[in-house]
Protein backbone atom coordinates (compact mmCIF):
# COMPACT_ATOMS: atom_id res chain seq x y z
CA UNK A 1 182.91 125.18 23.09
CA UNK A 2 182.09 124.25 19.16
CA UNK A 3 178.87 126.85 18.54
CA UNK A 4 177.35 123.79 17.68
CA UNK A 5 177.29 122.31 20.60
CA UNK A 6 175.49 122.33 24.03
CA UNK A 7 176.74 121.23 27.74
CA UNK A 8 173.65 120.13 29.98
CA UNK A 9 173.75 118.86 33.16
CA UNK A 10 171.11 116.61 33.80
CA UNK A 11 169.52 114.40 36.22
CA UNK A 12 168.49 110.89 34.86
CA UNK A 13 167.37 107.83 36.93
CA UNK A 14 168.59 110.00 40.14
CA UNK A 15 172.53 110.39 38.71
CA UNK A 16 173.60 113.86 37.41
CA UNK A 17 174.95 113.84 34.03
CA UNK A 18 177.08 116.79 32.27
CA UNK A 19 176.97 116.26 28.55
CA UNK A 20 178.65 117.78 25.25
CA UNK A 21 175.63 116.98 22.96
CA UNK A 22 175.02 118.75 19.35
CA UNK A 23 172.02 121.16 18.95
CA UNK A 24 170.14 118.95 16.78
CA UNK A 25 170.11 115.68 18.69
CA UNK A 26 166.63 114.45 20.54
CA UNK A 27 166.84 113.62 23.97
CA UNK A 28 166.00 109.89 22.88
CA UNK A 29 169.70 109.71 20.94
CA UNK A 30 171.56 110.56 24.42
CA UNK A 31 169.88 108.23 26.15
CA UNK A 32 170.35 105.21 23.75
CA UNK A 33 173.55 106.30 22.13
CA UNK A 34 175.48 108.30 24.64
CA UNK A 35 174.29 106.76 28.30
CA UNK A 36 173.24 103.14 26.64
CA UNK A 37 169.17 103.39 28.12
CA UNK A 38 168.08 101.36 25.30
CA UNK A 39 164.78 100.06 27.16
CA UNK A 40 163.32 104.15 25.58
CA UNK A 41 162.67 102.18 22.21
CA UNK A 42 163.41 104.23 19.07
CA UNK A 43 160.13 103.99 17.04
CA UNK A 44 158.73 106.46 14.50
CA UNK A 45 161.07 109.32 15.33
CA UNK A 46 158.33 111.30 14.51
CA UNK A 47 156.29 111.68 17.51
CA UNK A 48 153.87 109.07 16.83
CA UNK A 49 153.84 105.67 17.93
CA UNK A 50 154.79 106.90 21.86
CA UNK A 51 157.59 103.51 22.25
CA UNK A 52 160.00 106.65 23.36
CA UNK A 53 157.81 107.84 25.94
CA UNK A 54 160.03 108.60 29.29
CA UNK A 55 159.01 111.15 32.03
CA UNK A 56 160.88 114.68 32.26
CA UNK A 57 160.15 116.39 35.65
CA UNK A 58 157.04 113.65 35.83
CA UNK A 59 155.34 114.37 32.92
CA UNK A 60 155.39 111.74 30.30
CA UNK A 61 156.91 113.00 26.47
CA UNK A 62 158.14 111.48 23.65
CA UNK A 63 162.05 111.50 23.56
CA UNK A 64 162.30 111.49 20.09
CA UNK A 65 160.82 115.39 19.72
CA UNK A 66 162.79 116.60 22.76
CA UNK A 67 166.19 118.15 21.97
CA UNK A 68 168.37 117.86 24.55
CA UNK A 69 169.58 121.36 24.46
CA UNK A 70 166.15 122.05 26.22
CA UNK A 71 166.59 119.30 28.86
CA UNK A 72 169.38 121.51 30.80
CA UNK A 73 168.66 121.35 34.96
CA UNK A 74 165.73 118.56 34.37
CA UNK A 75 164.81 115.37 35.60
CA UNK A 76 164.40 112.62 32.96
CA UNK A 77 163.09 109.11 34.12
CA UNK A 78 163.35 105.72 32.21
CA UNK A 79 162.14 102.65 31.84
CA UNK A 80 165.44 101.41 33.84
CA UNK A 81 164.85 103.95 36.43
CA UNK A 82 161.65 102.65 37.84
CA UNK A 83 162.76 99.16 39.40
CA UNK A 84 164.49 99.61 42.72
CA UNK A 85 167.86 97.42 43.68
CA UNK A 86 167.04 95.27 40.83
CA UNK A 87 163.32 94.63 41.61
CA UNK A 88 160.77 95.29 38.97
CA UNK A 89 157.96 98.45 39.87
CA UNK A 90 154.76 96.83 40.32
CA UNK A 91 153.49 98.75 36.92
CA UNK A 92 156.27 96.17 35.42
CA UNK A 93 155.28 93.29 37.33
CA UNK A 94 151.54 93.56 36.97
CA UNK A 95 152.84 93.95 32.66
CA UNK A 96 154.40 90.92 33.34
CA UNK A 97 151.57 89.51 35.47
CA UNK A 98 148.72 89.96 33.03
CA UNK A 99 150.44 89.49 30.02
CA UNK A 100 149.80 92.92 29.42
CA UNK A 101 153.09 92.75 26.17
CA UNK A 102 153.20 90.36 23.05
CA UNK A 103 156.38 91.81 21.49
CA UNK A 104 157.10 94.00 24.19
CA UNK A 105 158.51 97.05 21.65
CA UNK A 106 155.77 99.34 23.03
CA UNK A 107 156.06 98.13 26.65
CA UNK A 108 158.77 100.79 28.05
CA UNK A 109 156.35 103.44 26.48
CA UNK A 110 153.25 102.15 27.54
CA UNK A 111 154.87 101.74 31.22
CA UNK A 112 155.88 104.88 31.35
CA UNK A 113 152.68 106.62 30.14
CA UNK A 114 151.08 104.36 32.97
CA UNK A 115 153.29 105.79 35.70
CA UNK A 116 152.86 109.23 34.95
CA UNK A 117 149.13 108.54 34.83
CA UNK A 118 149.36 107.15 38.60
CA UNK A 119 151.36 109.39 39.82
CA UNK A 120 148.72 111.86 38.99
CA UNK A 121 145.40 109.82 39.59
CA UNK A 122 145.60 106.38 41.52
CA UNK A 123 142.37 105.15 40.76
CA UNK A 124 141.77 105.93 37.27
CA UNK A 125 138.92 104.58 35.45
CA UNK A 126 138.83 102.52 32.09
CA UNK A 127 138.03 105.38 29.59
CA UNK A 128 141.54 107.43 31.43
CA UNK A 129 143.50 105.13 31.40
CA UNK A 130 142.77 104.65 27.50
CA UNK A 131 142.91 108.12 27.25
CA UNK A 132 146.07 108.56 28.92
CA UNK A 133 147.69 105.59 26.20
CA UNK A 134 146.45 107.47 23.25
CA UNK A 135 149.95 108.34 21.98
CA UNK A 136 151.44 104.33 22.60
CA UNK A 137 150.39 102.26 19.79
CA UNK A 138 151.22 98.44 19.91
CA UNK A 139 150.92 96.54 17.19
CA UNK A 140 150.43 93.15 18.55
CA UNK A 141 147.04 94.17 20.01
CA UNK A 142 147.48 94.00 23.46
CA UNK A 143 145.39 96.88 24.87
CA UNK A 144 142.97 95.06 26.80
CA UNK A 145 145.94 92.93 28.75
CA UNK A 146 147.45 96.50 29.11
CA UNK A 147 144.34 97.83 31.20
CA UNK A 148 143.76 94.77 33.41
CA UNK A 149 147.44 94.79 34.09
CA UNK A 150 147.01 98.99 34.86
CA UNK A 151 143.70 97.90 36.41
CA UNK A 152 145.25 95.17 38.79
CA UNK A 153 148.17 98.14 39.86
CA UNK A 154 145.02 100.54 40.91
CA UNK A 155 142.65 97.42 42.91
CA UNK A 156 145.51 96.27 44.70
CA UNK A 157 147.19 99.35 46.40
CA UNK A 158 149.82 99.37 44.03
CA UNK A 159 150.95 95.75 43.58
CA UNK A 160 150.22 93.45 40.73
């Protein structure tokens, strides 16, 4: 093995992975460039725009600041992991819904940051779920279509 160079194994979107990766790359570069998830968007690269956002053992952090040397044994979810047998979540379909995307670049981010958020607290209020997006910037402005689509998820058990 090049000194260089790391092997992980790990687990994304519920399929195991072992991977040759350099010490310097981000866990955002293996998932676009070496296992083709380009839905984690590739924004800033500097940890502050959140369009990288995926979840590693749950917890939502920005791809772009992770090296994947550090990622060995972990669970990393996506954007494409979410939907089951080709179904959208319902945090994608109430997005879709409630118009809750203009240019959709911050979407995957924003979705992600919303399903961490649920997982933890299913009926969040307005002022957490803003707090809980305060890393995802979108540029088109669509905050308030973001909440009422996260809103609509928490009212309806859920579903959009």
């Amino acid at each position: 093995m090049d000194q260089f160079k790391t092997i992980i194994d790990v687990n994304v979107n519920g399929e195991m992975h072992s991977i040759d990766v350099p010490n310097n790359w981000t866990l955002l570069k293996v998932l676009r460039d070496v296992l083709g998830l380009t839905g984690t968007k590739c924004g800033c690269e500097k940890g502050q725009c959140g369009a990288c956002t995926v979840l590693l053992n749950g917890k939502p952090v920005l791809s772009c600041l992770v090296l994947a040397a550090s990622i060995n044994g972990q669970e990393v979810t996506t954007i494409e992991g979410l939907g089951q047998g080709g179904n959208l979540h319902p945090i994608q379909e109430a997005f879709v819904k409630h118009h809750g995307l203009q240019c959709g670049f911050c979407t995957p981010g924003m979705i992600m940051s919303t399903k961490a958020l649920l997982d933890e607290n299913p009926k969040p209020t307005v002022e957490e779920i803003k707090f809980s997006l305060r890393g995802n910037l979108c540029r088109c402005g669509s905050y308030p279509k973001v909440i009422k689509a996260i809103q609509s998820v928490t009212r309806n058990g859920g579903k959009a």
